[in-house]
N, C-alpha and C. Protein backbone atom coordinates (compact mmCIF):
# COMPACT_ATOMS: atom_id res chain seq x y z
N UNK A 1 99.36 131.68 30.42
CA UNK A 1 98.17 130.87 30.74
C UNK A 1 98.59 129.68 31.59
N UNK A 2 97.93 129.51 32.53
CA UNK A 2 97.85 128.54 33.60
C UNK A 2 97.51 127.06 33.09
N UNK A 3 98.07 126.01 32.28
CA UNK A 3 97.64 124.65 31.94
C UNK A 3 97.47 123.17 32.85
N UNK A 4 98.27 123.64 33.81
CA UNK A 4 97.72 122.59 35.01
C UNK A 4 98.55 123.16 36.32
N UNK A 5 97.97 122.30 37.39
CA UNK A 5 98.22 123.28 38.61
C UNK A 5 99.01 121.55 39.61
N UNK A 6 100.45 121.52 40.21
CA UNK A 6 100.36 120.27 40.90
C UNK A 6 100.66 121.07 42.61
N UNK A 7 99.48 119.75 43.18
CA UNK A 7 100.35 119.98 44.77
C UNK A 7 98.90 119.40 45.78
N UNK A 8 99.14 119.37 47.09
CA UNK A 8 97.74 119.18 47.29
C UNK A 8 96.78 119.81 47.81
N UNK A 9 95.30 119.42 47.74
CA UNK A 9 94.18 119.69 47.94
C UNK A 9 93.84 119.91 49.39
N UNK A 10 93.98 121.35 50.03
CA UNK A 10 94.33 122.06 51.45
C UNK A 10 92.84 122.33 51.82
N UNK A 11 91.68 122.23 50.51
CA UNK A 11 89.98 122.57 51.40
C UNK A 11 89.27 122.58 49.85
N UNK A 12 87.86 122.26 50.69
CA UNK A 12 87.01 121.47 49.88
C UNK A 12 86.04 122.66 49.91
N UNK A 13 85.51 122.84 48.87
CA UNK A 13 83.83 123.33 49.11
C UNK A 13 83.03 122.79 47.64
N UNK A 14 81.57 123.44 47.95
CA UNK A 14 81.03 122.90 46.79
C UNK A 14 81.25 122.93 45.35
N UNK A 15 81.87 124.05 45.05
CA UNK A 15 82.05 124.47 43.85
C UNK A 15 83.37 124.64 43.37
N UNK A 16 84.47 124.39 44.60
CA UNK A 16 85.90 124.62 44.05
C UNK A 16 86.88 123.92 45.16
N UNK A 17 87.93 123.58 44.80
CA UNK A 17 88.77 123.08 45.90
C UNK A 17 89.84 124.64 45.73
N UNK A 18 91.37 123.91 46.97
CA UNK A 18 92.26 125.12 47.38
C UNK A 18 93.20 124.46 46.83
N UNK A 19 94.05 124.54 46.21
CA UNK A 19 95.59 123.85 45.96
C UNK A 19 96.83 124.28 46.17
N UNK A 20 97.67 124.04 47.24
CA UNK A 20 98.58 124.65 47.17
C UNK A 20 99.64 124.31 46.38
N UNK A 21 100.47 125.20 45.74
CA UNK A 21 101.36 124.85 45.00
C UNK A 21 102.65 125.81 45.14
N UNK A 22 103.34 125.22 45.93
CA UNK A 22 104.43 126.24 46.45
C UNK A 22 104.33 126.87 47.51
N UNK A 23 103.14 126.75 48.24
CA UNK A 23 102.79 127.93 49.63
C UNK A 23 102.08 128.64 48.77
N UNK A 24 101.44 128.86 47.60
CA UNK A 24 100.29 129.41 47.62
C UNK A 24 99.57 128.87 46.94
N UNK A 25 97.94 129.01 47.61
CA UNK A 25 96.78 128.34 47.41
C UNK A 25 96.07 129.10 46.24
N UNK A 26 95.65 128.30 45.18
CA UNK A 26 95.10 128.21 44.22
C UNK A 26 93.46 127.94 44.43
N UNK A 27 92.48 128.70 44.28
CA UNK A 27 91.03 128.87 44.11
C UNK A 27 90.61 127.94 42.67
N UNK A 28 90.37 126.70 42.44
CA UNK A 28 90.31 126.13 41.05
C UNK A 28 89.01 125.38 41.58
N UNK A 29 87.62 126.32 40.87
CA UNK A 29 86.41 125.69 40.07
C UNK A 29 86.51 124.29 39.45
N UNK A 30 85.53 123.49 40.19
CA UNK A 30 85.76 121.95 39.31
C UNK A 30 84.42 121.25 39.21
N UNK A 31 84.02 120.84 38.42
CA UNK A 31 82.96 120.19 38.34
C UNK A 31 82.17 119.27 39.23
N UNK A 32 83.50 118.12 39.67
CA UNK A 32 82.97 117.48 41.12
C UNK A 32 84.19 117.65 42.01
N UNK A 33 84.01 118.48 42.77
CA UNK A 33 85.45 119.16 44.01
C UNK A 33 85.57 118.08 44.71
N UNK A 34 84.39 117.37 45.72
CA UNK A 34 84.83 115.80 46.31
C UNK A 34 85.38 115.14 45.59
N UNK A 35 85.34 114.70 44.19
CA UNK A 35 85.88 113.56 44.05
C UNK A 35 87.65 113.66 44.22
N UNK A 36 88.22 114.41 44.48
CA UNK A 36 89.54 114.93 44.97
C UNK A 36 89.72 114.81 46.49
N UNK A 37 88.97 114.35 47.16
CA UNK A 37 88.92 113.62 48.22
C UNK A 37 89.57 112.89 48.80
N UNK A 38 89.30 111.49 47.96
CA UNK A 38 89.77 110.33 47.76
C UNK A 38 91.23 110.15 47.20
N UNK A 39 91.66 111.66 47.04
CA UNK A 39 93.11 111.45 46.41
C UNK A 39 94.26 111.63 47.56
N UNK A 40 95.23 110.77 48.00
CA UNK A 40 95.95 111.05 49.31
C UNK A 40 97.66 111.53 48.13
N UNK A 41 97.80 112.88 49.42
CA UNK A 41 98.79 113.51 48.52
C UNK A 41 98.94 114.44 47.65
N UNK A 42 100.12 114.38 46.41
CA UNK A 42 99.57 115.92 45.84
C UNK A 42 98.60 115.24 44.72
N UNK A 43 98.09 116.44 43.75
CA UNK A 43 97.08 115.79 42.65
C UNK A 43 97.44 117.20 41.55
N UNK A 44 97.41 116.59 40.35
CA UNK A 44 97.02 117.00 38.94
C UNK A 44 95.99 117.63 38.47
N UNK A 45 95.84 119.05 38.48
CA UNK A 45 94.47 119.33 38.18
C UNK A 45 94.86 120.21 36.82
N UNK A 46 94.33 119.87 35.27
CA UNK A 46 94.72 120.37 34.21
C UNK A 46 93.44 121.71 34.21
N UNK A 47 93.74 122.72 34.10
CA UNK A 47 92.97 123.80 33.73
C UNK A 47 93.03 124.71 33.05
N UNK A 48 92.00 125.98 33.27
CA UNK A 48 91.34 126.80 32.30
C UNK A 48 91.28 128.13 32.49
N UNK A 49 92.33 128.92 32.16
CA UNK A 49 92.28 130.24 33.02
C UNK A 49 91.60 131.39 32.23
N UNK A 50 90.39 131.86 32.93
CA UNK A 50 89.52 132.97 32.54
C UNK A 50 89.53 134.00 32.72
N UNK A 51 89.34 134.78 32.18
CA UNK A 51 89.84 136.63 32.56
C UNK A 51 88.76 137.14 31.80
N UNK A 52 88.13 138.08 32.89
CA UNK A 52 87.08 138.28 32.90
C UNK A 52 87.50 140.30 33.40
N UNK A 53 86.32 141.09 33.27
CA UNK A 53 86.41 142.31 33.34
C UNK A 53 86.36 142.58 35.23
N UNK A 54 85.80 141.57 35.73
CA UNK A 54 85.92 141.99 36.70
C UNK A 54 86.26 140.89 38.12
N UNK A 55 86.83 139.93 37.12
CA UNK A 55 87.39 138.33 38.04
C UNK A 55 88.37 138.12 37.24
N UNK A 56 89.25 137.08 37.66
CA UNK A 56 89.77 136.08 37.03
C UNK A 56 89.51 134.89 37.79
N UNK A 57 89.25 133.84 37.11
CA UNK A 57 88.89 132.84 37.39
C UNK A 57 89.65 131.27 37.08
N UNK A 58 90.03 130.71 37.71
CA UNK A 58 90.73 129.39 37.02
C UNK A 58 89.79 127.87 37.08
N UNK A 59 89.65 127.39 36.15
CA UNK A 59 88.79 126.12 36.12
C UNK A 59 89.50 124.71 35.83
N UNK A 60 89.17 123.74 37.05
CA UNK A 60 89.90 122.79 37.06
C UNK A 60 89.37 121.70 36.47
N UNK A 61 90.68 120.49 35.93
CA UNK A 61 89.69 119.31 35.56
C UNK A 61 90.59 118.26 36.01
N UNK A 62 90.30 116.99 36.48
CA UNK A 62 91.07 115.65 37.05
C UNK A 62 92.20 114.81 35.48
N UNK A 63 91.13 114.92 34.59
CA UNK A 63 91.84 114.86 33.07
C UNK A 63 92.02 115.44 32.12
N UNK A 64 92.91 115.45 31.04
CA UNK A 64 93.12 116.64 29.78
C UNK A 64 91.85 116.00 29.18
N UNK A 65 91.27 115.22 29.00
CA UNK A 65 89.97 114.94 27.92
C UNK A 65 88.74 115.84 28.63
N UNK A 66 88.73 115.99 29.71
CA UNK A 66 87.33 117.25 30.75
C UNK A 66 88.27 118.26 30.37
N UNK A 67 88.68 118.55 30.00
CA UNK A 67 89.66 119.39 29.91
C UNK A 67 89.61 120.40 28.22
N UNK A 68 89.57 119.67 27.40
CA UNK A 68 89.07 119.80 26.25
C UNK A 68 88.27 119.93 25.89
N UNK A 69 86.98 119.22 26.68
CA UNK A 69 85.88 119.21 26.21
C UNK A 69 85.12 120.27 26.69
N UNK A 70 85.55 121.13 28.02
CA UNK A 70 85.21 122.15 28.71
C UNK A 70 85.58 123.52 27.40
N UNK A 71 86.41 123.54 27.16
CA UNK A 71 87.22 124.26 26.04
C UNK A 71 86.14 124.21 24.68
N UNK A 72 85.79 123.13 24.37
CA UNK A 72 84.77 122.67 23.43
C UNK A 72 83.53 123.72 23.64
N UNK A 73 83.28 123.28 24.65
CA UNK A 73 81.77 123.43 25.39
C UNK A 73 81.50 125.25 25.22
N UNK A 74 82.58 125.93 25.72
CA UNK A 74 82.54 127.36 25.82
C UNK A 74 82.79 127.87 24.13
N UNK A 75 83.22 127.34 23.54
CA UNK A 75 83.01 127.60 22.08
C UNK A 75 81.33 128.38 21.48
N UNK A 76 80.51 126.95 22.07
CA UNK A 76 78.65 126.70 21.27
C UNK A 76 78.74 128.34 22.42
N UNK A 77 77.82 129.01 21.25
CA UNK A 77 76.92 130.11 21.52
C UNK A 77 75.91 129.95 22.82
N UNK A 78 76.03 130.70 23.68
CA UNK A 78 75.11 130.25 24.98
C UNK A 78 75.57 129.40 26.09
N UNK A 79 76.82 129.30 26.23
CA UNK A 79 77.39 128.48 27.04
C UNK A 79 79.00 129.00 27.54
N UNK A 80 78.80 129.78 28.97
CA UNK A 80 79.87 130.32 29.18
C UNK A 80 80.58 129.42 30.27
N UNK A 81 81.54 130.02 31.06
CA UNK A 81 82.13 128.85 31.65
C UNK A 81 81.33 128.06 32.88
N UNK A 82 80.50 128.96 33.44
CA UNK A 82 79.61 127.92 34.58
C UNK A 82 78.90 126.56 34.00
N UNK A 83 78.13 127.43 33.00
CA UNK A 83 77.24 126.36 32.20
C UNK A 83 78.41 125.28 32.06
N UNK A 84 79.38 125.59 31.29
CA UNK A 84 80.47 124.25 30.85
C UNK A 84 80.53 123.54 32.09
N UNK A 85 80.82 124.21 33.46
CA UNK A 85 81.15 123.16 33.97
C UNK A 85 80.49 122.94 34.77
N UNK A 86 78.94 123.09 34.69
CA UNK A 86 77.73 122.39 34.71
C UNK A 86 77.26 121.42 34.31
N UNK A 87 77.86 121.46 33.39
CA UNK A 87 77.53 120.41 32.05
C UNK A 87 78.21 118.93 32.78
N UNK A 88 79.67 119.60 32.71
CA UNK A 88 80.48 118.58 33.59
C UNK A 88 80.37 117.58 34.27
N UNK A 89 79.74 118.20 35.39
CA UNK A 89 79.38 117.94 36.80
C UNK A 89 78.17 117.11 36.62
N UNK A 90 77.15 117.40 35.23
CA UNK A 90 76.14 116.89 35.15
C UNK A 90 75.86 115.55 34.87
N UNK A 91 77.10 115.35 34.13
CA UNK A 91 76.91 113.80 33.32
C UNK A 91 78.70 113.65 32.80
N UNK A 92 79.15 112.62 32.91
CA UNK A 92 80.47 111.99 32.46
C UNK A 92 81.25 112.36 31.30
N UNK A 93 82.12 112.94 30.87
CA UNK A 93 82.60 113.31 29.64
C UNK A 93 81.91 111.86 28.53
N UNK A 94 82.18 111.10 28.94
CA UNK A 94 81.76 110.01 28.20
C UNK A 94 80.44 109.89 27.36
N UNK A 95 79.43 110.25 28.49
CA UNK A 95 78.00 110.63 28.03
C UNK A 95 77.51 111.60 27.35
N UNK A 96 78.14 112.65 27.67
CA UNK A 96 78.26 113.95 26.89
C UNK A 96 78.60 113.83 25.63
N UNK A 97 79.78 113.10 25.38
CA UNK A 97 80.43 113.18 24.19
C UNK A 97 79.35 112.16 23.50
N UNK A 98 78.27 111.29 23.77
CA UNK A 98 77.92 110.04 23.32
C UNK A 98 76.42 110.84 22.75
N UNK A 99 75.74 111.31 24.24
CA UNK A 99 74.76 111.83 23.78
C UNK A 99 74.99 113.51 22.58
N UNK A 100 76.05 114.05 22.29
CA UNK A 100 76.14 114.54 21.61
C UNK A 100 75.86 114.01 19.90
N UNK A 101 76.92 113.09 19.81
CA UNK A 101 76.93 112.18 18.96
C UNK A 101 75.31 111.62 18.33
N UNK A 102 74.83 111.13 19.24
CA UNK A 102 73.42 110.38 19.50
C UNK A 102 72.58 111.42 18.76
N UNK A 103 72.13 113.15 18.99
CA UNK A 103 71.53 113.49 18.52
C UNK A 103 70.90 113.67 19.70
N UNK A 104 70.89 113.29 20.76
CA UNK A 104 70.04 112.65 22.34
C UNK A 104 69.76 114.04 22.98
N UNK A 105 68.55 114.52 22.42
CA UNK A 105 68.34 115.70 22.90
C UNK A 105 67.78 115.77 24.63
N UNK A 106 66.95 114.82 24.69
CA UNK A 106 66.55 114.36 26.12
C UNK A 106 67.35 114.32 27.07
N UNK A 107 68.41 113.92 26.56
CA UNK A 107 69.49 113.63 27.59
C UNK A 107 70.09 115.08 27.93
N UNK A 108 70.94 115.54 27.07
CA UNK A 108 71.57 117.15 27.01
C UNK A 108 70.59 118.03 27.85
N UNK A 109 69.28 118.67 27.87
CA UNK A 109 68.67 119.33 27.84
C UNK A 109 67.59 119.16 29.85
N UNK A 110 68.21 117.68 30.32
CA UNK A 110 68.58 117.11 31.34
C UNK A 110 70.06 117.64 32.53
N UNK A 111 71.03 117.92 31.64
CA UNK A 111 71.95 118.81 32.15
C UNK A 111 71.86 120.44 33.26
N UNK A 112 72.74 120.94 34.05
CA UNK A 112 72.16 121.94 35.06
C UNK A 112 72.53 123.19 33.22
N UNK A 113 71.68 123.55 33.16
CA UNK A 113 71.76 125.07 32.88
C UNK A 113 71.68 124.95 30.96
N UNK A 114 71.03 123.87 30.52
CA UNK A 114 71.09 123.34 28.97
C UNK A 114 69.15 123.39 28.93
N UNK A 115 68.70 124.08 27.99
CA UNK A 115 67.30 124.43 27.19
C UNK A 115 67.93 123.75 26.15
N UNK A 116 66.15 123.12 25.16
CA UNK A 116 66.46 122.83 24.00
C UNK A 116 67.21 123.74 22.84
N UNK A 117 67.05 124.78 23.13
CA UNK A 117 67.52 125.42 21.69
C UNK A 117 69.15 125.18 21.74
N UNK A 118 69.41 125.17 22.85
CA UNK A 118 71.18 125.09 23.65
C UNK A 118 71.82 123.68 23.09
N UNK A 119 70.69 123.18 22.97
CA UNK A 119 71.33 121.51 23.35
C UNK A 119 71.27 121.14 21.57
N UNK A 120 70.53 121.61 20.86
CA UNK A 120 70.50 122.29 19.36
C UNK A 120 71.81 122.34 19.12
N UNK A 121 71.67 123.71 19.38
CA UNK A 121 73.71 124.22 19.17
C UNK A 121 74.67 123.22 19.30
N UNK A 122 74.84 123.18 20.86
CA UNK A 122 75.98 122.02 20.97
C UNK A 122 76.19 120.83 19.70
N UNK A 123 74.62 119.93 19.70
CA UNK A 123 74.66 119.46 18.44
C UNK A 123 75.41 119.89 17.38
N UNK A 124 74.76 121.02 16.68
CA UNK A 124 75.26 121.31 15.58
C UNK A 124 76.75 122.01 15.54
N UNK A 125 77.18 122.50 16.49
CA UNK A 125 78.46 122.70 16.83
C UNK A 125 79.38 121.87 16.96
N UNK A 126 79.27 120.64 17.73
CA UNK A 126 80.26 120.06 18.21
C UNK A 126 80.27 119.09 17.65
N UNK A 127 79.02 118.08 16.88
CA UNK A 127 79.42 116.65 16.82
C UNK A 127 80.27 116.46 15.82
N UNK A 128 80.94 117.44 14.51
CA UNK A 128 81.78 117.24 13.95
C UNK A 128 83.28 117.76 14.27
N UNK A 129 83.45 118.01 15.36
CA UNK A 129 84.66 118.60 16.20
C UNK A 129 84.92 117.61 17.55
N UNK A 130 84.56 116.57 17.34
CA UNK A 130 84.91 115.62 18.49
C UNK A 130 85.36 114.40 18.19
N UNK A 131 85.51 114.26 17.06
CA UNK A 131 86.14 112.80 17.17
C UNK A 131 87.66 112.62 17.75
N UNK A 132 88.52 113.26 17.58
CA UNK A 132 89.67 113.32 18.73
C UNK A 132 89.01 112.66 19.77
N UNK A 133 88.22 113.62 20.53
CA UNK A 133 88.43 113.33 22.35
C UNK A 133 87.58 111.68 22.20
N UNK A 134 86.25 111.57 21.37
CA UNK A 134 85.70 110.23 20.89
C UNK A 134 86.82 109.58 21.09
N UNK A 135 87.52 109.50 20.43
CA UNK A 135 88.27 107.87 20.08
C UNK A 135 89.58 107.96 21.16
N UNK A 136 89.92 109.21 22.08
CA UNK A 136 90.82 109.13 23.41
C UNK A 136 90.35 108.28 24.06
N UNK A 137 88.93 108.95 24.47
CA UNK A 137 88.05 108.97 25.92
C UNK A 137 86.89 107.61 25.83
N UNK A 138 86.66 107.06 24.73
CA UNK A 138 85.73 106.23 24.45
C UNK A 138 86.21 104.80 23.81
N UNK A 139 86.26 104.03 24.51
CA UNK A 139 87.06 102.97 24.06
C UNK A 139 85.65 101.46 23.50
N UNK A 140 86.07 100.92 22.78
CA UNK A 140 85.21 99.96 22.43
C UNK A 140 83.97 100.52 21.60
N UNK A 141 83.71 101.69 20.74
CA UNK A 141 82.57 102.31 20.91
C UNK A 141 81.91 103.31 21.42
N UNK A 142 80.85 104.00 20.92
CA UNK A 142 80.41 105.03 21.90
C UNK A 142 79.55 104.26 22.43
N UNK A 143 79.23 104.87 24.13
CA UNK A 143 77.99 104.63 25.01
C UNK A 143 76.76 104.75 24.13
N UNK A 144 75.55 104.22 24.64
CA UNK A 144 74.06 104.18 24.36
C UNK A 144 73.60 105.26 25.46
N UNK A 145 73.35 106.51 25.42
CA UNK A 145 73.05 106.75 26.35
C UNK A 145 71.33 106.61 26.38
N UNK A 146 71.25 106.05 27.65
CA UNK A 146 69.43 106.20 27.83
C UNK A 146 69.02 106.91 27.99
N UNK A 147 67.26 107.23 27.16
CA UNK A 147 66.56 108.19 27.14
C UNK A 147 66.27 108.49 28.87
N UNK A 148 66.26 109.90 29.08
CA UNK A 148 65.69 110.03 30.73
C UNK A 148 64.24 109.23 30.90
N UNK A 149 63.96 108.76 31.72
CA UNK A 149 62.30 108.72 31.75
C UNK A 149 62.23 109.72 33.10
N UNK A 150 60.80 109.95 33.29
CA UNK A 150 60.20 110.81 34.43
C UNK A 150 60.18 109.97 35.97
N UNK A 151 60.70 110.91 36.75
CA UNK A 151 61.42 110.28 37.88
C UNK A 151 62.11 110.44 38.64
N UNK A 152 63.23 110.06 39.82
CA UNK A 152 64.18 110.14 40.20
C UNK A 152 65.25 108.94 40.12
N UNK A 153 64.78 107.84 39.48
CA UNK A 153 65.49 106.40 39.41
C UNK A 153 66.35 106.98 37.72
N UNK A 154 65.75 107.35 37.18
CA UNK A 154 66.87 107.92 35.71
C UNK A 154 68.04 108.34 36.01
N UNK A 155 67.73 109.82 36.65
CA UNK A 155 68.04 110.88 37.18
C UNK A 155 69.61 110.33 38.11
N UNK A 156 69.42 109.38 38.61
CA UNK A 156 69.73 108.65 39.80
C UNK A 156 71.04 107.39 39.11
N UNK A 157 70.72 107.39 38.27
CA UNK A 157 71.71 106.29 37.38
C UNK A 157 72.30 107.18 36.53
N UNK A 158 72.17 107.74 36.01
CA UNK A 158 73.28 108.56 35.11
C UNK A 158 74.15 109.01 36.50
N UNK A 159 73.80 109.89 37.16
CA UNK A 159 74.52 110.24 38.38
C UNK A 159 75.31 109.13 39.06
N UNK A 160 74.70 108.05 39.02
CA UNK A 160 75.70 106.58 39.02
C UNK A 160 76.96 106.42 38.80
N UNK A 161 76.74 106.32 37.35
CA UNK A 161 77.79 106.44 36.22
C UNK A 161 78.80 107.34 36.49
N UNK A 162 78.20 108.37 36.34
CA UNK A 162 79.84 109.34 37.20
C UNK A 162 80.00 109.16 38.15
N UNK A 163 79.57 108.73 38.93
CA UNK A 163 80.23 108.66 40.33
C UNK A 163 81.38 107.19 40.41
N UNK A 164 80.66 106.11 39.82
CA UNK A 164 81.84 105.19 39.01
C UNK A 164 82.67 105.54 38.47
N UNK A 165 82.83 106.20 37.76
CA UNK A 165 83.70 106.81 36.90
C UNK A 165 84.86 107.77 37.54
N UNK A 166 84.75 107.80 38.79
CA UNK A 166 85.27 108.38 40.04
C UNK A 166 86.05 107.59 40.54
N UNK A 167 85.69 105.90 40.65
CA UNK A 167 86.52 105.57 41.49
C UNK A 167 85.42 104.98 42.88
N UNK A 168 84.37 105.25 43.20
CA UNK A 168 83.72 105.08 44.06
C UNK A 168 82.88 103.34 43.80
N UNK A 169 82.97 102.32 44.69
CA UNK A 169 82.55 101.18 44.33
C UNK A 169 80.96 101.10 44.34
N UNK A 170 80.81 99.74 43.97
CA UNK A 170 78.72 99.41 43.75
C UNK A 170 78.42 99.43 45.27
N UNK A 171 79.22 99.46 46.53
CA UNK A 171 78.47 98.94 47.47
C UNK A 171 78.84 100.49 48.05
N UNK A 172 79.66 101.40 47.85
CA UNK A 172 79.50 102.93 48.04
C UNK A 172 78.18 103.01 47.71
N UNK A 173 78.04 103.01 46.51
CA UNK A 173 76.76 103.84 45.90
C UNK A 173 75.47 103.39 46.43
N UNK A 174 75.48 102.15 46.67
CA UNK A 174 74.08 101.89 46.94
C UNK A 174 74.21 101.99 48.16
N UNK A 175 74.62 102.42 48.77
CA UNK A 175 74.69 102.65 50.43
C UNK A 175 74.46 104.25 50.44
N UNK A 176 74.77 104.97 49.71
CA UNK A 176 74.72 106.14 49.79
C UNK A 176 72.88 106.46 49.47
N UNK A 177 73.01 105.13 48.14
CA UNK A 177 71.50 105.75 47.53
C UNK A 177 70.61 105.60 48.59
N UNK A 178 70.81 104.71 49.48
CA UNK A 178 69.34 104.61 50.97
C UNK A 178 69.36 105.26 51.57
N UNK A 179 70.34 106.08 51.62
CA UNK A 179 70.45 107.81 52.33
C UNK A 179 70.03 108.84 51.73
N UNK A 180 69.95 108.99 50.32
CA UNK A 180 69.36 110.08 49.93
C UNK A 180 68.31 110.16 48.89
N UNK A 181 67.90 108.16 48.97
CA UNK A 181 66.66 108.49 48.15
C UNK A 181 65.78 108.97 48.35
N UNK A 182 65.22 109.08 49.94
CA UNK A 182 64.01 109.48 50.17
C UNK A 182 63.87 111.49 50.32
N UNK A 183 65.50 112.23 50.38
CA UNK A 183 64.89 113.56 49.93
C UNK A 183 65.09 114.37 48.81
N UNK A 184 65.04 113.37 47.87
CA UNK A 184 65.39 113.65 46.30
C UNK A 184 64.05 114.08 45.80
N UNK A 185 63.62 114.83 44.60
CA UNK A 185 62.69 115.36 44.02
C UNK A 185 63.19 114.80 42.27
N UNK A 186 61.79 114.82 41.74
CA UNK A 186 61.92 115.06 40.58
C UNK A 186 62.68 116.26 39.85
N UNK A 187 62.53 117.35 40.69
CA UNK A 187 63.39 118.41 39.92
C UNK A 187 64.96 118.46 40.39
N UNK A 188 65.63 117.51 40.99
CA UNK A 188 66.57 116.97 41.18
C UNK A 188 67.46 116.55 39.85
N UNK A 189 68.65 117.86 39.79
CA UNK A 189 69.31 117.32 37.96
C UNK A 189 70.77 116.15 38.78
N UNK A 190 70.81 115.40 37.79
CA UNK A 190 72.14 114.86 37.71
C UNK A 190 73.36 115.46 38.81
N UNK A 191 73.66 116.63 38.40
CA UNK A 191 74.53 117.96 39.33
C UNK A 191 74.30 117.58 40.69
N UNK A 192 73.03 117.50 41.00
CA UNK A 192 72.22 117.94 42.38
C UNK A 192 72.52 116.33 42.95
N UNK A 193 72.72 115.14 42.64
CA UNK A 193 71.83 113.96 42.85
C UNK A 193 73.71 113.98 43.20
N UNK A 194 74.49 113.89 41.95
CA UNK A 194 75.80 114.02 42.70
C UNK A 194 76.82 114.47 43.33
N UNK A 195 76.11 115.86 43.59
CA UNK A 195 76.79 116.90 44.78
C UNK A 195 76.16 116.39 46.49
N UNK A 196 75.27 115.76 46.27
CA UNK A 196 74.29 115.19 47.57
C UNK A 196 75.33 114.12 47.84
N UNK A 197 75.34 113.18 46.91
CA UNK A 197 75.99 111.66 47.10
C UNK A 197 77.55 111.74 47.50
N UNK A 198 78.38 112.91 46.70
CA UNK A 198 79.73 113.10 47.31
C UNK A 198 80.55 113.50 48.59
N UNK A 199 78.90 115.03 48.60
CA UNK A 199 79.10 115.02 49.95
C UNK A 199 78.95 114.19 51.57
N UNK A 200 78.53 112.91 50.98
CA UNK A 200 78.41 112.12 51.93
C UNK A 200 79.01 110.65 51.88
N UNK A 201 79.40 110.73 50.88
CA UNK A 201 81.06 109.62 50.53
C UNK A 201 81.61 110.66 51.01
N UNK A 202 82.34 111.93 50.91
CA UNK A 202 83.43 112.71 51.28
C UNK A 202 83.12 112.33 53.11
N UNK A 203 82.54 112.56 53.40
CA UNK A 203 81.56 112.51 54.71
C UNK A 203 82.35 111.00 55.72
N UNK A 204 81.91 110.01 54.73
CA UNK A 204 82.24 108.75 55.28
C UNK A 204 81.02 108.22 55.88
């Protein structure tokens, strides 16, 4: 099994970067592929190797705590590896782990590819199997996560948050946000709001 991959990041796309490692390039699925961008040189990507009947697949993460929690995630009934790292991509390990905790069904069920009955499970699955990555990944406390309200300004701040959580500054983001507030939709998830915004930090 494949546990992390080092060397650097040779091409970008939406859903996966290339890594070479040795002269050969590695296909590794990642939740947010830009934010590997911003990395000059080689980079650390801890992952998840899937074998499947008619793929194999490797799934990347920037830290062992996305890393675990991806592992977590494919456990709950109804949640195979896209969904996981949907989930990912959707909202911050931080939030995830918080709104799990929380009970915060609003929030979960807000995620790309999570229905209530899903976001159920996870609940009842996971919140007593996380205090490890809790008390790694969460310092001072868990987050509050806020209820969504109806909108694109919710939608739009959680997507924030990870993108901070990246590395990207307040005057990135709000420079980005006057670029893509006006062709955002309400049915615009988290995923969507920060695959828009990276690709145009990656962009410059």
């Amino acid at each position: 099994m494949i546990d992390y991959l080092t060397g650097p990041v040779v091409h970008l796309e939406n859903d996966y970067v290339v890594i070479d490692v040795r002269g050969i390039g590695y296909r590794v699925f990642c939740p947010n592929p830009y934010a590997f961008a911003k990395v000059e040189g080689e980079v650390t990507i801890y992952t998840h190797y899937n074998v499947r009947e008619d793929a194999i697949l490797i799934f990347g993460f920037p830290t062992r705590e996305e890393q675990k929690l991806f592992r977590k995630l494919i456990e709950v009934s109804g949640i195979g590896p896209r969904v996981a790292l949907g989930i990912l991509s959707g909202g911050n390990p931080e939030l995830v782990v918080s709104a799990i905790y929380q009970e915060n069904i609003p929030f979960l069920i807000k995620l790309p590819g999570i229905g209530k009955k899903t976001a159920q499970r996870m609940i009842l699955d996971l919140k007593d199997k996380l205090d490890g990555f809790a008390t790694t990944v969460i310092s001072g406390g868990l987050f509050t996560v806020p209820e969504p309200q109806e909108g694109d300004g919710s939608s739009w701040s959680e997507a924030r948050e990870g993108l901070k959580a990246l590395g990207y500054t307040e005057t990135e983001l709000d420079s980005v946000w006057l670029k893509i507030k006006d062709d955002i939709t309400y049915e615009d998830t988290i995923d969507v709001l920060m695959k828009k915004a990276l690709k145009l930090l990656y962009a410059g």
